[in-house]
C-alpha atoms as a PDB file:
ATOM      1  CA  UNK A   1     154.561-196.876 -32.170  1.00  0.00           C
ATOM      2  CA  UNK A   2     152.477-193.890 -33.546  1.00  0.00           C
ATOM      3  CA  UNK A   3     150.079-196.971 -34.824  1.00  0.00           C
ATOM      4  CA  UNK A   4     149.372-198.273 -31.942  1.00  0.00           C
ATOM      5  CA  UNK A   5     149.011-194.979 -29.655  1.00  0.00           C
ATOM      6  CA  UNK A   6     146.485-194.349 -32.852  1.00  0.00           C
ATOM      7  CA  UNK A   7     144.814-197.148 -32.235  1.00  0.00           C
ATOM      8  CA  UNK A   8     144.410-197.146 -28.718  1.00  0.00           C
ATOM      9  CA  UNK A   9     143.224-193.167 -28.565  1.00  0.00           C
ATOM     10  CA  UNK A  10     140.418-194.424 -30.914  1.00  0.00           C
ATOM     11  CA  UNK A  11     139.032-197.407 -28.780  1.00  0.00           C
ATOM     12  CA  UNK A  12     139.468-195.163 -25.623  1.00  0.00           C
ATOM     13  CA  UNK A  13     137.571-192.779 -28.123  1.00  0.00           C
ATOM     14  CA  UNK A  14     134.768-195.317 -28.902  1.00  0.00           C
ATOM     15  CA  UNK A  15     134.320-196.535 -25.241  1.00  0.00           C
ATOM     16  CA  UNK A  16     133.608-192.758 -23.845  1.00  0.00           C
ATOM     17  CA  UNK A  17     131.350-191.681 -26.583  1.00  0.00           C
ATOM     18  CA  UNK A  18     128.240-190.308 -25.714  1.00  0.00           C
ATOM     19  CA  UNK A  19     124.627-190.908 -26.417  1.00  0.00           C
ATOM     20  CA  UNK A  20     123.742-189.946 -30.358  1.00  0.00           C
ATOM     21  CA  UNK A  21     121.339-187.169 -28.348  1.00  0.00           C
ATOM     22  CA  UNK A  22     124.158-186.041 -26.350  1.00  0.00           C
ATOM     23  CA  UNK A  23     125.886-182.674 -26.792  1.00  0.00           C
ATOM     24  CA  UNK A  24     129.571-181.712 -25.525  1.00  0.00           C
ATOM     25  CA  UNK A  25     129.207-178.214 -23.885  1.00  0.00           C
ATOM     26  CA  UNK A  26     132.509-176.433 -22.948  1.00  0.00           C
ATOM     27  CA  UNK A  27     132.503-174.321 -19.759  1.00  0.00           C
ATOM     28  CA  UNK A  28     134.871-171.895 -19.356  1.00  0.00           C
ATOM     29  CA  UNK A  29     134.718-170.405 -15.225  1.00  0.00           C
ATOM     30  CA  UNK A  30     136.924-168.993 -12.802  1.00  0.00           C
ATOM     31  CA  UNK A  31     139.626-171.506 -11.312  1.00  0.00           C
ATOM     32  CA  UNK A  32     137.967-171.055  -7.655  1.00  0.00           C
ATOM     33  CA  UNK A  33     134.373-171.684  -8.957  1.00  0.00           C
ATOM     34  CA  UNK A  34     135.755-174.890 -10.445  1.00  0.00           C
ATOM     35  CA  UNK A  35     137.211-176.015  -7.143  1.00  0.00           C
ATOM     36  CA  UNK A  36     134.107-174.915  -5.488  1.00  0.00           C
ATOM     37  CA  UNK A  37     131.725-176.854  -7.694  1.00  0.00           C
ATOM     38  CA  UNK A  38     134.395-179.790  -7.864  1.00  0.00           C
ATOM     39  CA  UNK A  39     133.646-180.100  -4.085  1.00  0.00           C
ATOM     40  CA  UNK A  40     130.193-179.920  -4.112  1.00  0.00           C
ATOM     41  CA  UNK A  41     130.200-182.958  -6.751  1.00  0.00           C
ATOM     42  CA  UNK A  42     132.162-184.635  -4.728  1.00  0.00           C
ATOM     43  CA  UNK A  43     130.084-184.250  -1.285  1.00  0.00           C
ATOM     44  CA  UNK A  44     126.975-185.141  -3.627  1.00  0.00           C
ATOM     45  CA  UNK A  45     128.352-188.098  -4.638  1.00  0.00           C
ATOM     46  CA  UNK A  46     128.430-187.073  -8.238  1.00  0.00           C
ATOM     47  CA  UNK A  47     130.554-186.432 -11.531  1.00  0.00           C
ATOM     48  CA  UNK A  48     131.352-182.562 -11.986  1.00  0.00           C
ATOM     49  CA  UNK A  49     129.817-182.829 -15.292  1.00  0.00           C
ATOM     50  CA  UNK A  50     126.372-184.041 -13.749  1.00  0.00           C
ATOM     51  CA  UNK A  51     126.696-182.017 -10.549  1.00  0.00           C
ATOM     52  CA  UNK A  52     127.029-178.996 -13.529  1.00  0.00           C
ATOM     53  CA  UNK A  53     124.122-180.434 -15.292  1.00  0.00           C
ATOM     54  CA  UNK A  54     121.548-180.568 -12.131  1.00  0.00           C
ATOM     55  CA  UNK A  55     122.640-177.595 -11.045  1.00  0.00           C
ATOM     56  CA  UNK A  56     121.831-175.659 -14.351  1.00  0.00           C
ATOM     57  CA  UNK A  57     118.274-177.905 -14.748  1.00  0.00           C
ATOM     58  CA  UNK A  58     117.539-176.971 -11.209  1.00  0.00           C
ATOM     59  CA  UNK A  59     118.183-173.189 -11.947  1.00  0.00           C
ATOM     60  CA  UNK A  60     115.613-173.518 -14.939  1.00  0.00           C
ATOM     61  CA  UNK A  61     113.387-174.828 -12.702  1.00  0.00           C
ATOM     62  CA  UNK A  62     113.543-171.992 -10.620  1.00  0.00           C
ATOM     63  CA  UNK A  63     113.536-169.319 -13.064  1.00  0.00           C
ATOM     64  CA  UNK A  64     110.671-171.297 -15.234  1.00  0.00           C
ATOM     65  CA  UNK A  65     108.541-171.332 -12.145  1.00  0.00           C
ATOM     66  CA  UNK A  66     108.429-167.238 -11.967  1.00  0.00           C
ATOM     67  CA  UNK A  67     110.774-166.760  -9.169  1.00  0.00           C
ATOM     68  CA  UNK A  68     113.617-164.495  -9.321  1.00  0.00           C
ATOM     69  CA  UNK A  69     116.866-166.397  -9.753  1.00  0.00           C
ATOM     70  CA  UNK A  70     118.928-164.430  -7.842  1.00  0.00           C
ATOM     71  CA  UNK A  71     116.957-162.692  -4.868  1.00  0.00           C
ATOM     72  CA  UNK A  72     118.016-160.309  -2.415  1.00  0.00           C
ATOM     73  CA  UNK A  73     118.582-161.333   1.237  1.00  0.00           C
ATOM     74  CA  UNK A  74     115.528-158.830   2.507  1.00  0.00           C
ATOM     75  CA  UNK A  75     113.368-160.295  -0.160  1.00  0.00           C
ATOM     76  CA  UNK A  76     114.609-164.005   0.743  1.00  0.00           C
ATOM     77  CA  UNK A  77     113.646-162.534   4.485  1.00  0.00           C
ATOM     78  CA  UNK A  78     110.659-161.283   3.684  1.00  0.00           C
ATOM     79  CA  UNK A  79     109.121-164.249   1.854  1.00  0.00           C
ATOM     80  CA  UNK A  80     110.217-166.107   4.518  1.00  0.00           C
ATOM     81  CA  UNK A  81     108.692-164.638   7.298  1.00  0.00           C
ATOM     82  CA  UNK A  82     105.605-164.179   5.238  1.00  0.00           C
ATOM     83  CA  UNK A  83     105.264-168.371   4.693  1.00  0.00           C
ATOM     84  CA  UNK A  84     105.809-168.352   8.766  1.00  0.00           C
ATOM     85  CA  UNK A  85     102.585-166.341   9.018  1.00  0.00           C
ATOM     86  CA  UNK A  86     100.967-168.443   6.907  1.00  0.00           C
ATOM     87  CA  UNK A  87     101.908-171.725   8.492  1.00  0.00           C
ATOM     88  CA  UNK A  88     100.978-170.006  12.126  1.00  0.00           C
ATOM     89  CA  UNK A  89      97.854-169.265  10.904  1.00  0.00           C
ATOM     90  CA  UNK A  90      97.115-172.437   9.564  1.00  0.00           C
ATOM     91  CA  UNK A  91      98.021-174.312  12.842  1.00  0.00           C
ATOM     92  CA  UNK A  92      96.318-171.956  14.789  1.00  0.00           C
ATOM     93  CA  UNK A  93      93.029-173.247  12.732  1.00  0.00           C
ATOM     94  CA  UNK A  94      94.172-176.924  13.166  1.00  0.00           C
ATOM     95  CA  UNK A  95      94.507-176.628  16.508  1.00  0.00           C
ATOM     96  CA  UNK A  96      90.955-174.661  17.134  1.00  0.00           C
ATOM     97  CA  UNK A  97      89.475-178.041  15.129  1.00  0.00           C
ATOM     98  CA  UNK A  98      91.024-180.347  17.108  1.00  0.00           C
ATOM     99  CA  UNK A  99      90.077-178.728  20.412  1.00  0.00           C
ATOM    100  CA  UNK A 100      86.693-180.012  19.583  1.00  0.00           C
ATOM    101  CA  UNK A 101      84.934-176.692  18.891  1.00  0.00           C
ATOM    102  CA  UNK A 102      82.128-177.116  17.080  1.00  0.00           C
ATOM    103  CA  UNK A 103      80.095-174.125  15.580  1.00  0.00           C
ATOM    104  CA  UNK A 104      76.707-174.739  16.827  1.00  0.00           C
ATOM    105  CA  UNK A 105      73.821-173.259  14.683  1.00  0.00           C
ATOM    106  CA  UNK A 106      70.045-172.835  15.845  1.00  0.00           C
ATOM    107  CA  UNK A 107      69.186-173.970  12.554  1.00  0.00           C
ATOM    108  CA  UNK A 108      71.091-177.089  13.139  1.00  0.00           C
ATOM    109  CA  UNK A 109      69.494-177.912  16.851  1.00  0.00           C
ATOM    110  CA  UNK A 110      66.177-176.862  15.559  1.00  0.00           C
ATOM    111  CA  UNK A 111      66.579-179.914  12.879  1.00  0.00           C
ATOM    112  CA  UNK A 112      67.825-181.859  15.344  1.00  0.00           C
ATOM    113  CA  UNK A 113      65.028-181.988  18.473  1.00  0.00           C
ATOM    114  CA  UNK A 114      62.017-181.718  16.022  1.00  0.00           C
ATOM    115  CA  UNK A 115      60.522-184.760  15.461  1.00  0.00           C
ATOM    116  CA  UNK A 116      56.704-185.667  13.807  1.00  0.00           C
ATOM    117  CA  UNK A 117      55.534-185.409  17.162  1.00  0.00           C
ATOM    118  CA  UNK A 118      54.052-181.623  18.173  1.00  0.00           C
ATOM    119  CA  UNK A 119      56.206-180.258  21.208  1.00  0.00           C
ATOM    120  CA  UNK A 120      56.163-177.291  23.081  1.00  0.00           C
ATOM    121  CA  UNK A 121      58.718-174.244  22.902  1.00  0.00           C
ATOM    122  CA  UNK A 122      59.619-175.418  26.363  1.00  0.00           C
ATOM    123  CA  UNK A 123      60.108-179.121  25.647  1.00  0.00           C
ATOM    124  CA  UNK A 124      61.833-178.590  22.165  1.00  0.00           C
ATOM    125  CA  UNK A 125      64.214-176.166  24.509  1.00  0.00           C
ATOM    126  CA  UNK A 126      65.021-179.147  27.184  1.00  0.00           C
ATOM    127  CA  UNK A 127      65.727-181.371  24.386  1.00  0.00           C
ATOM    128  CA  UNK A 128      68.229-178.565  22.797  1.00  0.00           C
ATOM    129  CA  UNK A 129      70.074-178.399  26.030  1.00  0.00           C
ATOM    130  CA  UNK A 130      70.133-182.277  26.325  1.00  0.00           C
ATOM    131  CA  UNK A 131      71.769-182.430  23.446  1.00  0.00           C
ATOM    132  CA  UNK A 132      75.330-183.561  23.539  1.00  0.00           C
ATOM    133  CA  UNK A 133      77.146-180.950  20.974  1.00  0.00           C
ATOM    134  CA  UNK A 134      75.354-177.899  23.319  1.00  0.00           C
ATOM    135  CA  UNK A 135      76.351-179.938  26.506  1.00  0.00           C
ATOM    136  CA  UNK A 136      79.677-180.023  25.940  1.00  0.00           C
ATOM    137  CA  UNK A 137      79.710-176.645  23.904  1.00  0.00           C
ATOM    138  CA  UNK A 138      78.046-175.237  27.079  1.00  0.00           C
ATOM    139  CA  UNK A 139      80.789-177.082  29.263  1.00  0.00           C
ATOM    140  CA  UNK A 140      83.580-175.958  27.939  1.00  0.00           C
ATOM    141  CA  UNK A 141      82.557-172.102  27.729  1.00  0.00           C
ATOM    142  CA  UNK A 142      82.037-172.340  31.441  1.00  0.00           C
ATOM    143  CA  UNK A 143      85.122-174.082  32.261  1.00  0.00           C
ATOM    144  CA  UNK A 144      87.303-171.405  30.236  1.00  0.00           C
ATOM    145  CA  UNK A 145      85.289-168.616  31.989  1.00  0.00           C
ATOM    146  CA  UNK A 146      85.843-170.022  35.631  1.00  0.00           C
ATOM    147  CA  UNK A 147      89.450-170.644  35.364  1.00  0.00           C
ATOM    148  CA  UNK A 148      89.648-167.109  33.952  1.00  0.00           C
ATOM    149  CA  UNK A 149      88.081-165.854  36.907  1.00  0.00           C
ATOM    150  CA  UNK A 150      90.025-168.153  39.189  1.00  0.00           C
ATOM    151  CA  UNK A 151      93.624-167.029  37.717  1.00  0.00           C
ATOM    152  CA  UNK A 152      91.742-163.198  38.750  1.00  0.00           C
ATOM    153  CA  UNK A 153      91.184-164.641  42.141  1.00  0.00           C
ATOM    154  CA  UNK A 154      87.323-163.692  41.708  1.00  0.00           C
ATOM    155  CA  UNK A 155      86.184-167.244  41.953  1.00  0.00           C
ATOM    156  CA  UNK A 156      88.087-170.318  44.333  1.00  0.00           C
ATOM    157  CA  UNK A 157      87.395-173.714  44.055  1.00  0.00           C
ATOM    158  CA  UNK A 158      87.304-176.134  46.631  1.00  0.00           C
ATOM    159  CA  UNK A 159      86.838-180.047  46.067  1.00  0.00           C
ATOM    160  CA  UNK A 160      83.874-181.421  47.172  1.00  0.00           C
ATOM    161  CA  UNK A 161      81.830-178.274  46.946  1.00  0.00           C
ATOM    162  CA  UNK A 162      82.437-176.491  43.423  1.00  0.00           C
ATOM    163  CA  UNK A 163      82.859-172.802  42.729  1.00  0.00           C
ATOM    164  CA  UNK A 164      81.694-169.837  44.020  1.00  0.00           C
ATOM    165  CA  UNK A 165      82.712-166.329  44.474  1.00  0.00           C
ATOM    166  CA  UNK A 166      86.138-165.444  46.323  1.00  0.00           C
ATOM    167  CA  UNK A 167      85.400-163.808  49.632  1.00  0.00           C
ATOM    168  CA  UNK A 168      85.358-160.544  49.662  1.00  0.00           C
ATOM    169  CA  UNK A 169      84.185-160.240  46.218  1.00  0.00           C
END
């Protein structure tokens, strides 16, 4: 009987040996951390001994990519209110570029209304203000400015008509 429990040890053996590039590591760990990391496997739908292995890879990662390993909950804090900043900021800019603002520059316009053609200082200024970037530049700086003045109950609008000073301004 001792032949054939032999025998069958070694094919078991044979069938669950590893890769030639494969080493057997040995982790010794508190009972509860094995539990803990037993469940975690489990809930990632994983072995314990590759749950073990993705976790350690991941930690190299981290440590490999100059970040502390283990960081403080005011630092953790701290970064992350710093990357909130960041993020405000950059929607903040997205959101000024999708507004349609355009920086307007004379040097621009200038480029724009001169032609081969000599033109007066008065014409070459009717054509900048026809343009459509200064038109709508123009509109929207008014627009802002009058509803400013509206929510101050300095101007009132009335349909029809248009704006003009409250009364008693």
């Amino acid at each position: 009987m001792s032949d054939k429990y032999d025998e069958g040890r070694q094919a078991s053996q044979e069938w669950a040996r590893l890769g030639e590039d494969t080493e057997r590591a040995e982790v010794y760990c508190h009972e509860d951390h094995k539990t803990e990391w037993k469940k975690e496997a489990k809930h990632e739908g994983q072995s314990l001994s590759r749950y073990l292995y993705d976790l350690v890879q991941e930690a190299r990662a981290y440590r490999e990519g100059g970040l502390p390993l283990i960081a403080s909950k005011d630092e953790r804090v701290e970064e992350l209110q710093s990357r909130i900043e960041e993020l405000q900021d950059e929607l903040s800019r997205a959101q000024e570029e999708q507004s349609g603002r355009t920086r307007i520059t004379v040097d621009d316009l200038t480029e724009e209304v001169l032609t081969d053609q000599y033109q007066t200082l008065d014409e070459l200024l009717e054509d900048v203000k026809a343009t459509e970037d200064v038109s709508d530049h123009l509109r929207r700086c008014l627009e802002e400015r009058l509803y400013s003045l509206a929510e101050d109950k300095k101007v009132e609008f009335q349909r029809g008509h248009g704006w003009r000073f409250a009364e008693g301004e």
